[in-house]
C-alpha atoms as a PDB file:
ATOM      1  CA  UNK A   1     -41.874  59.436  35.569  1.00  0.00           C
ATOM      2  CA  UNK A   2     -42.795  59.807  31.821  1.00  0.00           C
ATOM      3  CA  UNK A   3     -44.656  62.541  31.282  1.00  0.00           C
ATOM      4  CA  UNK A   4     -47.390  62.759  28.435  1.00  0.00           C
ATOM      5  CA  UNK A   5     -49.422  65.682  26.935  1.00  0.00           C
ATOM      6  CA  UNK A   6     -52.500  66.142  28.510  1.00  0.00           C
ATOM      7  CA  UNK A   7     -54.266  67.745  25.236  1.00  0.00           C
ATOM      8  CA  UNK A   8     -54.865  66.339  21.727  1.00  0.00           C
ATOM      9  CA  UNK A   9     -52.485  64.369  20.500  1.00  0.00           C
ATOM     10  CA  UNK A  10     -50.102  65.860  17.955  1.00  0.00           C
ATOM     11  CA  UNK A  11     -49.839  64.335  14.506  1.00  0.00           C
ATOM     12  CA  UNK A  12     -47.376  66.432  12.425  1.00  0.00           C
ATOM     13  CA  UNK A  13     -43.798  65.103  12.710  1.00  0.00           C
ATOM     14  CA  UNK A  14     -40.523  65.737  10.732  1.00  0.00           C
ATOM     15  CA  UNK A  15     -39.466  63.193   8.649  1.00  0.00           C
ATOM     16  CA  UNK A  16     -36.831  65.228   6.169  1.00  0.00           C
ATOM     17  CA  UNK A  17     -33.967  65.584   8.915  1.00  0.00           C
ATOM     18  CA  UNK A  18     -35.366  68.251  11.181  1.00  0.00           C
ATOM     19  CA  UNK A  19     -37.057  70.709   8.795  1.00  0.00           C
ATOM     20  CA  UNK A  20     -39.884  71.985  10.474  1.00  0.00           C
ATOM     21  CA  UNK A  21     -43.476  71.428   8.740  1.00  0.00           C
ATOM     22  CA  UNK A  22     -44.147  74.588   5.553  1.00  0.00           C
ATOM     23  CA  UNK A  23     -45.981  77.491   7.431  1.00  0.00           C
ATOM     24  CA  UNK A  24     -48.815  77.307   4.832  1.00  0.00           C
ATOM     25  CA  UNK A  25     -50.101  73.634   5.900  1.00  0.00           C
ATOM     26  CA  UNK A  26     -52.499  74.460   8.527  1.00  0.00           C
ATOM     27  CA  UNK A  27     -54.891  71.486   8.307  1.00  0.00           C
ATOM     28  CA  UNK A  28     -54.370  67.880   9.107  1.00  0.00           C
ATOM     29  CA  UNK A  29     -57.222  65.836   7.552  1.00  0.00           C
ATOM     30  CA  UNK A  30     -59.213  68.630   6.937  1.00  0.00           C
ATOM     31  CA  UNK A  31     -59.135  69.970  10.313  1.00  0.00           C
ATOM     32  CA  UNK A  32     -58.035  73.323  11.345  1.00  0.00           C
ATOM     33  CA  UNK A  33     -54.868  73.222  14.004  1.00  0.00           C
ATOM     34  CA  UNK A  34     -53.086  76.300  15.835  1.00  0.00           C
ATOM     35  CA  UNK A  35     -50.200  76.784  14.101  1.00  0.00           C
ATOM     36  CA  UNK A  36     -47.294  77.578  16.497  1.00  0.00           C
ATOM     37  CA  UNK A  37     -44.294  79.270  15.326  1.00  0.00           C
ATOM     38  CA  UNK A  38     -41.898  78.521  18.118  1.00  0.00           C
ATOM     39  CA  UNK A  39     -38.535  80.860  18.332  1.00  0.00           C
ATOM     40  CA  UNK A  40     -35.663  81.586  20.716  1.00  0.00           C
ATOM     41  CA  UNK A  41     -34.804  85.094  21.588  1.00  0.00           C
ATOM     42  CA  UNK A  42     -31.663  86.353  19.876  1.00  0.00           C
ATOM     43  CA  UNK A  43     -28.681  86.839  21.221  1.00  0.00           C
ATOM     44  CA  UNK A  44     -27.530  88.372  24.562  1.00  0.00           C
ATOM     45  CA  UNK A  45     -24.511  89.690  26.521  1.00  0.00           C
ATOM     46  CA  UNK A  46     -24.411  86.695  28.384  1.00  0.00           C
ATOM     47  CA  UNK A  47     -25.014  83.919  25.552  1.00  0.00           C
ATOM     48  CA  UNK A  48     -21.837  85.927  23.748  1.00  0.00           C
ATOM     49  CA  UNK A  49     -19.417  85.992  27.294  1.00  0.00           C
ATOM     50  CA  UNK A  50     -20.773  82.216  28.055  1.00  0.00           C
ATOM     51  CA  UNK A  51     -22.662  83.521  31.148  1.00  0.00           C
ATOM     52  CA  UNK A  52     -25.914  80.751  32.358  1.00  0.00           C
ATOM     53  CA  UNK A  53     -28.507  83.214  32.219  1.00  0.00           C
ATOM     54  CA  UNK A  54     -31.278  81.506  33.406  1.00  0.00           C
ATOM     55  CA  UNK A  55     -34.395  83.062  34.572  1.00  0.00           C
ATOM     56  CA  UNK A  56     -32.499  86.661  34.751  1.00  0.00           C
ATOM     57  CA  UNK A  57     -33.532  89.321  32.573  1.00  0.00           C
ATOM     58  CA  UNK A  58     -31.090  89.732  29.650  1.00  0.00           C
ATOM     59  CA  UNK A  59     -29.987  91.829  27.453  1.00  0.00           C
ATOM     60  CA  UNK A  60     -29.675  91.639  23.844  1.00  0.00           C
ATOM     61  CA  UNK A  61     -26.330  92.693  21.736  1.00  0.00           C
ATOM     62  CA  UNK A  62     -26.559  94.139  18.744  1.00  0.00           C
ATOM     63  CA  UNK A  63     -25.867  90.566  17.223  1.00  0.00           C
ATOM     64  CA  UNK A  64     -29.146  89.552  18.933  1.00  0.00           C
ATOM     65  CA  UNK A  65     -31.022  92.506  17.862  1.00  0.00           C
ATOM     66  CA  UNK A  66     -30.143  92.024  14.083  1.00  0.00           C
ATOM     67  CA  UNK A  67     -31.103  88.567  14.247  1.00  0.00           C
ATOM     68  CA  UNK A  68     -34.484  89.708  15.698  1.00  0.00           C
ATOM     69  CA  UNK A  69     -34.838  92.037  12.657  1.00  0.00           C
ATOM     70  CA  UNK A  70     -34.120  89.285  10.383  1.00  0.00           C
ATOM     71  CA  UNK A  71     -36.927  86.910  11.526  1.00  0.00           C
ATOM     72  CA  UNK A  72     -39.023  90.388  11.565  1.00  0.00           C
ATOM     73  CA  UNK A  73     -38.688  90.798   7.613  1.00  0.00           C
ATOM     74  CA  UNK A  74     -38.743  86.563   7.051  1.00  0.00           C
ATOM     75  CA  UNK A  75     -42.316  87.064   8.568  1.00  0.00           C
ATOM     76  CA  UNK A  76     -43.665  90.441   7.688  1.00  0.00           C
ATOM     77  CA  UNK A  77     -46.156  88.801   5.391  1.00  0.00           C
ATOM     78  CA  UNK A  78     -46.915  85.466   7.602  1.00  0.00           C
ATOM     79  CA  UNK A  79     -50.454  86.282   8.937  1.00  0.00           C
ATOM     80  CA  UNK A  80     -49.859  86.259  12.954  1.00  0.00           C
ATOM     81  CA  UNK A  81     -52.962  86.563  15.160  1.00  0.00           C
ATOM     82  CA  UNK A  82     -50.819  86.985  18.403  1.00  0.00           C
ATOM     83  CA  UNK A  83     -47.629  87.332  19.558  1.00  0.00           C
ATOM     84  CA  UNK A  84     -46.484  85.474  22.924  1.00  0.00           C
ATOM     85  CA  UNK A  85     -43.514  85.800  25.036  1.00  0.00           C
ATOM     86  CA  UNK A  86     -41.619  84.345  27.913  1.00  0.00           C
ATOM     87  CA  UNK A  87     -41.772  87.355  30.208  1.00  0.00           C
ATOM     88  CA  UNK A  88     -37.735  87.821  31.023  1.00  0.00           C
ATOM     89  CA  UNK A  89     -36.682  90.878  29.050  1.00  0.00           C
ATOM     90  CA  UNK A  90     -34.454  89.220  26.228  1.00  0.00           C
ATOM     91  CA  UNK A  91     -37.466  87.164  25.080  1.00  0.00           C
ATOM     92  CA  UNK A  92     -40.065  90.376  25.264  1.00  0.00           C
ATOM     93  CA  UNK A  93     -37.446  92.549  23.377  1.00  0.00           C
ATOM     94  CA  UNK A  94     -37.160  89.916  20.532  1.00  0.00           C
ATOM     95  CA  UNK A  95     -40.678  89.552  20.313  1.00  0.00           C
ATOM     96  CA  UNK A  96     -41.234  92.981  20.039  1.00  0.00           C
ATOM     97  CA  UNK A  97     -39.084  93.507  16.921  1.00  0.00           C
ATOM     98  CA  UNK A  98     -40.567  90.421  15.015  1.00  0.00           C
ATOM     99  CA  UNK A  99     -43.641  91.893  15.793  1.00  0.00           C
ATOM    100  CA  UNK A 100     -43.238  95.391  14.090  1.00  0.00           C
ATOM    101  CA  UNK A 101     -44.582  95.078  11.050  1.00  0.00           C
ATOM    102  CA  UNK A 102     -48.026  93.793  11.967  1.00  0.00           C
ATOM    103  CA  UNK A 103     -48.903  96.730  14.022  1.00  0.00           C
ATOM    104  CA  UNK A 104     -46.793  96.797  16.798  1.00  0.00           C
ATOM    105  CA  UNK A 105     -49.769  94.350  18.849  1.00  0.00           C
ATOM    106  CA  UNK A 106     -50.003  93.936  22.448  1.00  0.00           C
ATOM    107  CA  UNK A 107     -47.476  90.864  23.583  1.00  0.00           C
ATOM    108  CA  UNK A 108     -49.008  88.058  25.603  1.00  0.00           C
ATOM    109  CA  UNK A 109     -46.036  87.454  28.660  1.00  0.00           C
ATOM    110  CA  UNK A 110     -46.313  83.965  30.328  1.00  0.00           C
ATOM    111  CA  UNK A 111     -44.000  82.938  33.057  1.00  0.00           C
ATOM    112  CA  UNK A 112     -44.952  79.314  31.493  1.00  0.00           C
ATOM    113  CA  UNK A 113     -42.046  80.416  28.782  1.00  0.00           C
ATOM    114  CA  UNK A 114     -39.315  81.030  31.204  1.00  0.00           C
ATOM    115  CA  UNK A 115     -35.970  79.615  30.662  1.00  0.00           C
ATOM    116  CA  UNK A 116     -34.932  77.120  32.899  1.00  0.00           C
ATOM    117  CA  UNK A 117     -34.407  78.061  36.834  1.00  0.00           C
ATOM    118  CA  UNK A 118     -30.616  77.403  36.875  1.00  0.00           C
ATOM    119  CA  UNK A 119     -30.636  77.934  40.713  1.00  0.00           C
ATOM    120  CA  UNK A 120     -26.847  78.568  41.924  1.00  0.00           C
ATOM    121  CA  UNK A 121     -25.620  78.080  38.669  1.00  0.00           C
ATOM    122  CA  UNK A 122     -27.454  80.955  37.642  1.00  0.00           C
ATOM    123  CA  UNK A 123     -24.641  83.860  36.418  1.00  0.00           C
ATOM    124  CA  UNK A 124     -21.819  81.494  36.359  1.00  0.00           C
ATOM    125  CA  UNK A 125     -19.286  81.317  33.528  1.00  0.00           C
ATOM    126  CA  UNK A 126     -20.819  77.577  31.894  1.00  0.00           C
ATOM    127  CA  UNK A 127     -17.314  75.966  30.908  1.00  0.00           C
ATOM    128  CA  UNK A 128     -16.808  76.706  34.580  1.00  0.00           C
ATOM    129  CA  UNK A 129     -19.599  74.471  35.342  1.00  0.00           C
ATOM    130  CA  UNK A 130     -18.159  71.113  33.510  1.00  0.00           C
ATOM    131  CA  UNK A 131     -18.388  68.124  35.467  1.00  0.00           C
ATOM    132  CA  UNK A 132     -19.274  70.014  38.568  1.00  0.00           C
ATOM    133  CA  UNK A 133     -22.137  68.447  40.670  1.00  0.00           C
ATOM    134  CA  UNK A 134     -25.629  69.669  40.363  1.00  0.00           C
ATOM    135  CA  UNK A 135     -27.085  71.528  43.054  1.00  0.00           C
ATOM    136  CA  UNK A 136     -30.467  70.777  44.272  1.00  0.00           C
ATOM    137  CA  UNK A 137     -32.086  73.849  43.561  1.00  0.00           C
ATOM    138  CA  UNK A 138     -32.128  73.921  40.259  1.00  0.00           C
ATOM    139  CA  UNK A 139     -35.555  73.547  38.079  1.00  0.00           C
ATOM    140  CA  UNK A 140     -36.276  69.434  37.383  1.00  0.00           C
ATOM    141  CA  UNK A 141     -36.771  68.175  33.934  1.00  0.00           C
ATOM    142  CA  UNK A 142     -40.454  67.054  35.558  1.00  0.00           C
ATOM    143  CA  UNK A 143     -41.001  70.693  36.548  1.00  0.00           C
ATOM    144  CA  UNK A 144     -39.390  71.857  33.441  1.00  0.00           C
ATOM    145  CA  UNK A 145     -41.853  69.340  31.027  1.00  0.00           C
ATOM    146  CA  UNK A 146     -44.521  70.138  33.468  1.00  0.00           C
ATOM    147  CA  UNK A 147     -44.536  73.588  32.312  1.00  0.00           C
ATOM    148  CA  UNK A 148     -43.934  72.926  28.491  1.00  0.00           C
ATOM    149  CA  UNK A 149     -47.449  70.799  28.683  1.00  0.00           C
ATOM    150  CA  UNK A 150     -49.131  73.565  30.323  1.00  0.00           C
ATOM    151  CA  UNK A 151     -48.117  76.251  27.803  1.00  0.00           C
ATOM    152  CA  UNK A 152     -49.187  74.006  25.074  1.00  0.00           C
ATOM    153  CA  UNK A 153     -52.627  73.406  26.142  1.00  0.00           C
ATOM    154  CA  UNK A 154     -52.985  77.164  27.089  1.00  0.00           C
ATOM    155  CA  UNK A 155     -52.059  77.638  23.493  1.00  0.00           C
ATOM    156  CA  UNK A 156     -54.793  75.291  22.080  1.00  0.00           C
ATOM    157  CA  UNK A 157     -57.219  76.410  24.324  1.00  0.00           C
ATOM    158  CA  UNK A 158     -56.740  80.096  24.082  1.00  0.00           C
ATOM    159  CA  UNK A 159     -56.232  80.701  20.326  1.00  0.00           C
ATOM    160  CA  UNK A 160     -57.898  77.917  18.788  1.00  0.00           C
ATOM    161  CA  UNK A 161     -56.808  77.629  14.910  1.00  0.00           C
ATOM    162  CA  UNK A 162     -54.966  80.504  15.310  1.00  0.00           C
ATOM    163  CA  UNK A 163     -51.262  81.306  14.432  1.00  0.00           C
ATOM    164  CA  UNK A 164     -49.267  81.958  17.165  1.00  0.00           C
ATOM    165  CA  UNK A 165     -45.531  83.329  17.388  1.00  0.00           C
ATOM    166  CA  UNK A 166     -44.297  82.475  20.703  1.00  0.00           C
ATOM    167  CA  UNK A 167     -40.745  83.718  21.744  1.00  0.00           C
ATOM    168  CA  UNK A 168     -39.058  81.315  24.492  1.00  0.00           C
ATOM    169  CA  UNK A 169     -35.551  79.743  25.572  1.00  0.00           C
ATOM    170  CA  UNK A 170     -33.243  77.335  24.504  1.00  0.00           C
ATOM    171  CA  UNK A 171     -34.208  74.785  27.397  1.00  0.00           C
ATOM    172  CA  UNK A 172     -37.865  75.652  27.686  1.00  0.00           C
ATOM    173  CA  UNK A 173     -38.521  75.754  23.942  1.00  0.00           C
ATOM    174  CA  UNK A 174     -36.410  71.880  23.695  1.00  0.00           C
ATOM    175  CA  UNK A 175     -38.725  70.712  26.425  1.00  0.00           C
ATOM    176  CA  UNK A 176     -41.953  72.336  24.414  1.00  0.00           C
ATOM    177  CA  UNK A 177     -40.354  70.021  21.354  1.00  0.00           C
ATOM    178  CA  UNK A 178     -39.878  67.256  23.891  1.00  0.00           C
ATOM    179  CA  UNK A 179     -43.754  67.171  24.410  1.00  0.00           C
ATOM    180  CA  UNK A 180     -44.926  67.463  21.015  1.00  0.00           C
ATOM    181  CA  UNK A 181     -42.741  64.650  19.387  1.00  0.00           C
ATOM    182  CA  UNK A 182     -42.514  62.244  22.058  1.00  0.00           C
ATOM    183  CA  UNK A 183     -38.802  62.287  22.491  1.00  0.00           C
ATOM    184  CA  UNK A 184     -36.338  62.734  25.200  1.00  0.00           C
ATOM    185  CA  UNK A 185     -34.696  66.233  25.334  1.00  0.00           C
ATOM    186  CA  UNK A 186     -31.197  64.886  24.800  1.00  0.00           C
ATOM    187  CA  UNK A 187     -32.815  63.290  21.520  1.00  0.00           C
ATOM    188  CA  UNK A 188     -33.251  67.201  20.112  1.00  0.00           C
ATOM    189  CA  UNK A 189     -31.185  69.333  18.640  1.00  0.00           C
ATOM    190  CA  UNK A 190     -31.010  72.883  20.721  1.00  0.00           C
ATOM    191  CA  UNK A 191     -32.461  75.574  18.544  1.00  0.00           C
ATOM    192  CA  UNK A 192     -29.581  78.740  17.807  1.00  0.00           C
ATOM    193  CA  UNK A 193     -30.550  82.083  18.746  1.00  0.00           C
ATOM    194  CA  UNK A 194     -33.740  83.892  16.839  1.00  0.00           C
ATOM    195  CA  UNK A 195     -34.135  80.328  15.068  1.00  0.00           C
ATOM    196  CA  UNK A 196     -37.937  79.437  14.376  1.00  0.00           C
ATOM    197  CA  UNK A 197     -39.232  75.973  14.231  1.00  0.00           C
ATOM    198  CA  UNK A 198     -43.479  75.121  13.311  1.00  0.00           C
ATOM    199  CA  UNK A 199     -45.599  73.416  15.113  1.00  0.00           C
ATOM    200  CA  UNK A 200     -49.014  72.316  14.218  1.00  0.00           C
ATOM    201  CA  UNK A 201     -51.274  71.663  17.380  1.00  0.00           C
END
């Protein structure tokens, strides 16, 4: 089943090969929109020793760190009004050291932000994994979207025409993507560790 966005539909697309929408546009036909600035955590043990992380915790190298601290000082003058997080450790962590210059602010966790549930692949070495069957307990695309339209509308509904820095996943922040352009998953390119891509709700 195709599943469609249950809140406003967005109008800001991409039409210059991917490049994300210029921070400072924050009105579509003179209305004001939340302005999401999506990112993926940086870097962990396990994304460096090709370990499926999942929904564990994680733990950022020092690889992962600096690329944390070089979002931190891209953004230090972007006004933020709140900083959100997918609440496994790798994502809080990142969040924490983008959000350092503006105060060190509370961080809104949301299981909504989770990375995919990898069930028994979870902790397995991925090249391992290649053409191995599925098994049924991992986390369905449906689910998966499910969740992406819920955190979206959360977003609209709890900071309205605010700007939001939201710190997910490489799965959960392609299926967030997946939702707001109208494309399959397998249509989008996976975003690299601590890379940030803007959204306009």
């Amino acid at each position: 089943m195709r599943l469609r966005p249950i809140f406003c539909t967005f109008a800001v697309r991409t039409d210059n090969g991917g490049t994300p929408p210029s921070p400072s546009n924050d009105k579509i036909n003179g209305h004001n929109m939340t302005k999401l600035l999506l990112v993926r955590h940086g870097e962990t043990v396990d994304n460096k020793a090709q370990i499926l992380q999942g929904q564990e915790q994680g733990e950022l190298n020092e690889t992962g760190r600096q690329q944390a601290r070089e979002v931190r000082d891209r953004l230090k003058d972007e006004k933020i009004d709140a900083f959100v997080s997918s609440d496994l450790k790798r994502a809080i962590d990142t969040c924490r050291i983008i959000a350092e210059p503006h105060g060190n602010p509370e961080i809104d966790t949301t299981p909504l932000l989770r990375e995919r549930d990898w069930g028994s692949f979870t902790n397995k070495f991925i090249p391992d994994l290649k053409d191995k069957p599925w098994p049924d307990d991992i986390e369905s695309l449906e689910h998966l979207q499910s969740r992406a339209i819920n955190f979206l509308t959360y977003l609209r509904t709890t900071y309205p025409d605010k700007t939001v820095l939201a710190v997910g996943h490489g799965i959960i922040n392609k299926a967030i993507q997946s939702i707001y352009y109208h494309q399959p998953m397998n249509k989008l390119q996976k975003m690299g560790n601590a890379e940030v891509r803007v959204l306009l709700l």
